[in-house]
Structures are given as C-alpha cells and as structure tokens.
N, C-alpha and C. Protein backbone atom coordinates (compact mmCIF):
# COMPACT_ATOMS: atom_id res chain seq x y z
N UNK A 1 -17.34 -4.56 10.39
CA UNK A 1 -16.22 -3.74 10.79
C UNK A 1 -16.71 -2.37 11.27
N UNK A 2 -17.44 -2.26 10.62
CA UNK A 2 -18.47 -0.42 11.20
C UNK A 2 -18.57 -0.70 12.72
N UNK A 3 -19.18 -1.50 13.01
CA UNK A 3 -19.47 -1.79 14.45
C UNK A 3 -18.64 -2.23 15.37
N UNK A 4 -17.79 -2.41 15.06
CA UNK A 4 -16.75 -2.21 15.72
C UNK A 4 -15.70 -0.88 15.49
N UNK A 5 -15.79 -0.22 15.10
CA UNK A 5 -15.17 0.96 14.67
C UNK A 5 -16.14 1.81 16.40
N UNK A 6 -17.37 1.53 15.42
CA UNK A 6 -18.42 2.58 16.53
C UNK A 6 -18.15 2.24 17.58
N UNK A 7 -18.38 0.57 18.24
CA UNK A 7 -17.72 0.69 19.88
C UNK A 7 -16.54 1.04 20.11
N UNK A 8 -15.33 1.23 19.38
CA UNK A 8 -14.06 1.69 19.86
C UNK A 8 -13.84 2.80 19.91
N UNK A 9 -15.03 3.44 19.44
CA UNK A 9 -15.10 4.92 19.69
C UNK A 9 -16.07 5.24 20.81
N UNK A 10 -16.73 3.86 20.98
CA UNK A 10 -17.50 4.86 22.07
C UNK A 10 -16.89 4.32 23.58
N UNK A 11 -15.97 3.69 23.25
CA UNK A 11 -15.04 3.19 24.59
C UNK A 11 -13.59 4.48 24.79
N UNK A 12 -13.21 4.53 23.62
CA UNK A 12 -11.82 6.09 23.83
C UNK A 12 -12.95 7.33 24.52
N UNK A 13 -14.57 7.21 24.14
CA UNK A 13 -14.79 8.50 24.49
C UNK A 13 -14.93 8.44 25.92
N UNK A 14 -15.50 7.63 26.12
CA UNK A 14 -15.82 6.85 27.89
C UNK A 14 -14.64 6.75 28.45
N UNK A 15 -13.40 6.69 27.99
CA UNK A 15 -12.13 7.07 28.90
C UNK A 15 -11.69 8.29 28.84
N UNK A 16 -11.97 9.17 27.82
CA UNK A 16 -11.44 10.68 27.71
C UNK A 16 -12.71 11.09 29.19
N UNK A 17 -14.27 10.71 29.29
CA UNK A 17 -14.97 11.29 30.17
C UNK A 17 -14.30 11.02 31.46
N UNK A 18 -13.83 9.48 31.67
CA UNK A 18 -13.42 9.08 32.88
C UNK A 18 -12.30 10.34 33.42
N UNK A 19 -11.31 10.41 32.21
CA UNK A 19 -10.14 11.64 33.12
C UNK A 19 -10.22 12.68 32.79
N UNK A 20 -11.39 13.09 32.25
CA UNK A 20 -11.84 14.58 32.37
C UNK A 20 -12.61 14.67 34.04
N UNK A 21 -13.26 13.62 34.04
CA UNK A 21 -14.37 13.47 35.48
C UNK A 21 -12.91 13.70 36.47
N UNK A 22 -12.27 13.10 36.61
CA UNK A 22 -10.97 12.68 37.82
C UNK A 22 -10.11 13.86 37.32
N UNK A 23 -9.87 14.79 36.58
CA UNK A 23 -8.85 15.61 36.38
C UNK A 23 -7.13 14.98 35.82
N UNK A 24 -7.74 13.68 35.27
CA UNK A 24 -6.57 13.29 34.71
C UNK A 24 -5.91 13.80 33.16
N UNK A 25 -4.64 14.16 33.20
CA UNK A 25 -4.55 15.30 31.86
C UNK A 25 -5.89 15.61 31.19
N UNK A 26 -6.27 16.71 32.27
CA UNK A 26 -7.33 17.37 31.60
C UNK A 26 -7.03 18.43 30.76
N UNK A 27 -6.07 19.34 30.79
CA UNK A 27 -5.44 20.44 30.18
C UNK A 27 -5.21 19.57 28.74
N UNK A 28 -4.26 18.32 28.83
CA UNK A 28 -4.56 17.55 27.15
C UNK A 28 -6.06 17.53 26.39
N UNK A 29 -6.86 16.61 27.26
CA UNK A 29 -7.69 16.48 26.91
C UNK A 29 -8.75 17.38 26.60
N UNK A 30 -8.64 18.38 26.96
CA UNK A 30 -9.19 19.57 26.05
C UNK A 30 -8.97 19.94 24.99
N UNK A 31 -7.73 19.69 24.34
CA UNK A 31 -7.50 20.18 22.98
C UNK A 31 -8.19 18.70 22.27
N UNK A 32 -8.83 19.13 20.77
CA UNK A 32 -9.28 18.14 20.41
C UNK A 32 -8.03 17.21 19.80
N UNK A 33 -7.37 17.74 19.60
CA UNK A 33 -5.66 17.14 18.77
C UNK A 33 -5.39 15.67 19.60
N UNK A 34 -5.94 15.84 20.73
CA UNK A 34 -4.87 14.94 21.75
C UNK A 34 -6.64 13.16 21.22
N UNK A 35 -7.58 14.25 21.47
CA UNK A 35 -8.86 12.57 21.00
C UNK A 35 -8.41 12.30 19.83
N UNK A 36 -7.81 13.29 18.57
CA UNK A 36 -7.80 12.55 17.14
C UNK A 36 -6.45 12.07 17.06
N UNK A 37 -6.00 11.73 18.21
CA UNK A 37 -4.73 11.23 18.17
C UNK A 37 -5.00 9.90 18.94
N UNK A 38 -6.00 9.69 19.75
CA UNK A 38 -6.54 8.49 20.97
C UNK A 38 -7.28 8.02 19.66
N UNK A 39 -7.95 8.37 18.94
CA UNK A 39 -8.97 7.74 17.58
C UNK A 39 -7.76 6.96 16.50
N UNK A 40 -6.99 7.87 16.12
CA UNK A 40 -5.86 7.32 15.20
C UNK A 40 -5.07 6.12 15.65
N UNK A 41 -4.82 6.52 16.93
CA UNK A 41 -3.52 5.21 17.69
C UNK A 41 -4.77 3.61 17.41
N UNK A 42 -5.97 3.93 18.19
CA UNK A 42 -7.05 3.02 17.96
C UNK A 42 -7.17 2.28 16.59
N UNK A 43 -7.26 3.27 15.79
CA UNK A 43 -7.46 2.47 14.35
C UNK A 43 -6.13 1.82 14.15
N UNK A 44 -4.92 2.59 13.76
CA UNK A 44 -3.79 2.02 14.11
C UNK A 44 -3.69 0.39 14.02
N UNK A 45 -3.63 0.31 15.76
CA UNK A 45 -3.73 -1.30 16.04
C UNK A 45 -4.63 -2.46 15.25
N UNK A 46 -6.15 -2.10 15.37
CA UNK A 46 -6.74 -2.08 14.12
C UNK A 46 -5.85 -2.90 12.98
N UNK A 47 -5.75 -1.67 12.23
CA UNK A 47 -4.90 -1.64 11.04
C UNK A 47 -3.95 -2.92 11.36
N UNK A 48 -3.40 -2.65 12.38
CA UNK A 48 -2.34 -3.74 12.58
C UNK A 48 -2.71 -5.07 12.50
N UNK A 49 -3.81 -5.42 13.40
CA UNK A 49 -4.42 -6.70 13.29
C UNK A 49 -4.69 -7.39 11.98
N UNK A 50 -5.50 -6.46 11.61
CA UNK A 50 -5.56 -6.74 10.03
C UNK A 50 -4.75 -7.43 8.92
N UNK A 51 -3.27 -6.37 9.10
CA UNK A 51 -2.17 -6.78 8.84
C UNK A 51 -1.54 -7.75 8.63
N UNK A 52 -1.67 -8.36 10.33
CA UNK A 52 -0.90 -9.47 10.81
C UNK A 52 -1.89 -10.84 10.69
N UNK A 53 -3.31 -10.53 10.60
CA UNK A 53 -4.48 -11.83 10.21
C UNK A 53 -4.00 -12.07 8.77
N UNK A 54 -3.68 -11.14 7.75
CA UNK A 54 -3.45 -10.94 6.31
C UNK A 54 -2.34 -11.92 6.35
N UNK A 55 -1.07 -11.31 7.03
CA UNK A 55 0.24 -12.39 6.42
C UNK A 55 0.02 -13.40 7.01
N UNK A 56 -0.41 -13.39 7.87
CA UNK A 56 -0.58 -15.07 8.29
C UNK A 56 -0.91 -16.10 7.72
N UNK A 57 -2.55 -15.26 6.94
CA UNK A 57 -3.16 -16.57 6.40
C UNK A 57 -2.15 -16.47 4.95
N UNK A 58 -1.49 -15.64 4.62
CA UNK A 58 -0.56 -15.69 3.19
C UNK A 58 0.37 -17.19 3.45
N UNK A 59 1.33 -16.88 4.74
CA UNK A 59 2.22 -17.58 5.28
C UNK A 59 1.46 -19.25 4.31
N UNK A 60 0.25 -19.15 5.56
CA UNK A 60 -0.29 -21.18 5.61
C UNK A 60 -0.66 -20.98 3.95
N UNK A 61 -1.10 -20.28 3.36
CA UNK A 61 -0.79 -20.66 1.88
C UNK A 61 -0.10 -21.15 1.24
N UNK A 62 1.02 -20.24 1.50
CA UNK A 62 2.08 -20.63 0.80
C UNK A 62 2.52 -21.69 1.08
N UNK A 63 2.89 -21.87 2.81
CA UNK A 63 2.86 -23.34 3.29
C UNK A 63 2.24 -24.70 2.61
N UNK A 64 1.31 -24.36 2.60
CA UNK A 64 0.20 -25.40 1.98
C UNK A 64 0.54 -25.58 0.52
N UNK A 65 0.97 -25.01 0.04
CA UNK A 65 1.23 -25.00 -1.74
C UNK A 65 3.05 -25.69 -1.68
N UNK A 66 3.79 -24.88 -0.99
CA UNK A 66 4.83 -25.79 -0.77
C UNK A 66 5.07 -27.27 -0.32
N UNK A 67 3.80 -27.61 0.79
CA UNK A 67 3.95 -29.11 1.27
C UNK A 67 2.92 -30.24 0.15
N UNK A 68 2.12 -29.53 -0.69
CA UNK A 68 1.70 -29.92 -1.84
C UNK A 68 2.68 -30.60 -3.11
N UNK A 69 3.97 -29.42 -3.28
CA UNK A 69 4.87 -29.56 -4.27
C UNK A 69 5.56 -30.94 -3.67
N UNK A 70 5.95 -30.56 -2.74
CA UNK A 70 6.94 -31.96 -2.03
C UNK A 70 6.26 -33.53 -1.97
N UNK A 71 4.49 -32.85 -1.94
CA UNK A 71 4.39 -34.51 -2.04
C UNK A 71 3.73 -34.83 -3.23
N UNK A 72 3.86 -34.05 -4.17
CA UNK A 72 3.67 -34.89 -5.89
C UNK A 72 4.69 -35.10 -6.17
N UNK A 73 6.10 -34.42 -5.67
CA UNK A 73 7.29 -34.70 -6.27
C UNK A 73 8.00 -35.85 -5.96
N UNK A 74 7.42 -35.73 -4.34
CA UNK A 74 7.32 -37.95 -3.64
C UNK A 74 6.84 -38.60 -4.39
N UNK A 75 5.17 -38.34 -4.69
CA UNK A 75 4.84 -39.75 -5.60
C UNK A 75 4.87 -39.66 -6.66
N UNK A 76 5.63 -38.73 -7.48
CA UNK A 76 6.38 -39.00 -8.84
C UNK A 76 7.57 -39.87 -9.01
N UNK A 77 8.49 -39.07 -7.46
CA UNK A 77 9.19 -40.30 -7.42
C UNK A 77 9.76 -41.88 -6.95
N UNK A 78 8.27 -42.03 -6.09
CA UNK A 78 8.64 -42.96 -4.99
C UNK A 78 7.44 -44.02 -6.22
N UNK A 79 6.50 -43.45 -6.45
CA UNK A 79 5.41 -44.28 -7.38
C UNK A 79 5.63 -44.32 -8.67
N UNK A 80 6.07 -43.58 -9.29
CA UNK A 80 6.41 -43.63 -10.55
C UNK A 80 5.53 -42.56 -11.44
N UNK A 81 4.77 -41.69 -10.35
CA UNK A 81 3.94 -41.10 -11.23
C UNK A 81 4.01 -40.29 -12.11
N UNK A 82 2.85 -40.01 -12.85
CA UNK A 82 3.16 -38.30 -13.82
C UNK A 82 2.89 -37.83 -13.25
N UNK A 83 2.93 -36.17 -13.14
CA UNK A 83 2.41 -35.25 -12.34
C UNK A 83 1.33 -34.96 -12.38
N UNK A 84 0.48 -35.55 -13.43
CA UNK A 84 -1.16 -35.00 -13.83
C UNK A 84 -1.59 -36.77 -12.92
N UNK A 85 -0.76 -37.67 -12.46
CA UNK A 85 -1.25 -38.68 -11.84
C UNK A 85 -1.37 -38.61 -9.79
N UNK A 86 0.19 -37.64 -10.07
CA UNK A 86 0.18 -37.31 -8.52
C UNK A 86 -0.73 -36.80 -8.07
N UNK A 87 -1.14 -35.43 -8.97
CA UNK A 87 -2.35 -34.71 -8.43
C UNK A 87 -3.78 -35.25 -8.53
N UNK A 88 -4.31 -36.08 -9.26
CA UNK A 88 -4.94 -36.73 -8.78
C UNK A 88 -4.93 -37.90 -7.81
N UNK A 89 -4.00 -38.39 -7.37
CA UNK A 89 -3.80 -39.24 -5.86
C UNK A 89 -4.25 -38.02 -5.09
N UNK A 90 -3.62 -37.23 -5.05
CA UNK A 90 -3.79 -35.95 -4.16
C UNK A 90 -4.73 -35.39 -4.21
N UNK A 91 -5.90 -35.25 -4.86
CA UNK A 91 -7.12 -34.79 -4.98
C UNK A 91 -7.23 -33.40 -5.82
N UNK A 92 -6.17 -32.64 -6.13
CA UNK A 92 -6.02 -31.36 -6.34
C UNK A 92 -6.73 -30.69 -7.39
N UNK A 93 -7.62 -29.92 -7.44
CA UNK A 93 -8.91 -29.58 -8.12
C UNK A 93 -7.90 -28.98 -9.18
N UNK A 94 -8.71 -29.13 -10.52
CA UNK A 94 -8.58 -29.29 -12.31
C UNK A 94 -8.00 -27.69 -12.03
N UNK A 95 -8.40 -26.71 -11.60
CA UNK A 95 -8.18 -24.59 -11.64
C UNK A 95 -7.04 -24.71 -10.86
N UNK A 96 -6.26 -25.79 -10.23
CA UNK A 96 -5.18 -25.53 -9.33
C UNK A 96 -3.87 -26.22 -9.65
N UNK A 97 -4.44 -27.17 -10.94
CA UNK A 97 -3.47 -28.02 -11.51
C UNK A 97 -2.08 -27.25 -12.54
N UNK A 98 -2.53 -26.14 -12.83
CA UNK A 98 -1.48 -25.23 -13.68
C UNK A 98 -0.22 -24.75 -12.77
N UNK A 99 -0.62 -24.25 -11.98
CA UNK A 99 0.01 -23.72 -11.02
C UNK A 99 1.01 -24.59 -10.40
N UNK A 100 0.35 -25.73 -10.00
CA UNK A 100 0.96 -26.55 -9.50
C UNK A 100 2.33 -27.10 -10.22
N UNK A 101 1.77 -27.46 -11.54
CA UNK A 101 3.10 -28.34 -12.35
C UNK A 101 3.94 -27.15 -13.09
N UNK A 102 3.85 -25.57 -12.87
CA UNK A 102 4.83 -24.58 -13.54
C UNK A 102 5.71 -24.67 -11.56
N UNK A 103 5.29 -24.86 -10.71
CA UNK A 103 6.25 -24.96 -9.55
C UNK A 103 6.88 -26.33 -9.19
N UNK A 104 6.57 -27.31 -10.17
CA UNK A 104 7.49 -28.41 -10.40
C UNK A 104 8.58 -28.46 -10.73
C-alpha cells in the first residue's frame, strides 16, 4: 500500500507541474492548501475503494453462510438428517460447526 500511496503522489505532483508549466490555475496552485487538498481527495477515493472491496467481500460472506443454512436445513429436511449429519454431507469444517447450528 506504501507504494502505491508514493506513485499517487508522484502522479498529483506531475499534474500540479503540468498546470503550473501551461498556466493552468496557477494562482491556486500556488497556495499549498489547494495540493493538500489534490493529496486528500486522492487518498479519499483510496479510502473509498477500500471501503467498497471491505463490504463486498462482507456481502459474499454472509451470502455464503446464508446459502449454507438453507442447504442443511434441505437435507435435514428432505434426508432426514441431524444437523451435525448435514454438515458433514456438506463438508463444513469442526471451528464452523457452532455457528452454524445457533443460526438454525
């Protein structure tokens, strides 16, 4: 993540040079307020990505733990199973089995 921090800084600075070179809001870009505001918006998005990689993979979790419940609760009731039988049809490792049968 450092290294990418460092190129996104050394790409805002390479555009502050570009419209300082061309006279594009150069009067902004002189005050330093206006780069620690081009640095902040940067991290920002950043931040955002982060964010939005975070709930996502929460989302397919939860997903995944919900389409889990539905199908021990099938072959409890379509097979006749116990629930310590479903989850093993289902493969569901021994540290994940608690969890599982308190959302039964």
């Amino acid at each position: 993540m450092q290294g990418q921090h460092v190129r996104t800084r050394c790409f805002l600075l390479r555009k502050e040079k570009i419209c300082k070179d061309q006279n594009v809001l150069s009067k902004f870009l002189a005050e330093e307020e206006v780069a620690n505001i081009m640095f902040t918006m940067a991290d920002e998005e950043k931040a955002g990505k982060f964010w939005e990689e975070d709930l996502l993979a929460e989302g397919r979790a939860e997903g995944q733990a919900e389409g889990l419940i539905i199908a021990i609760r099938s072959l409890m009731k379509t097979m006749k199973l116990s629930a310590s039988q479903a989850m093993d049809a289902l493969q569901i490792p021994g540290k994940d089995r608690a969890a599982y049968a308190r959302m039964l």
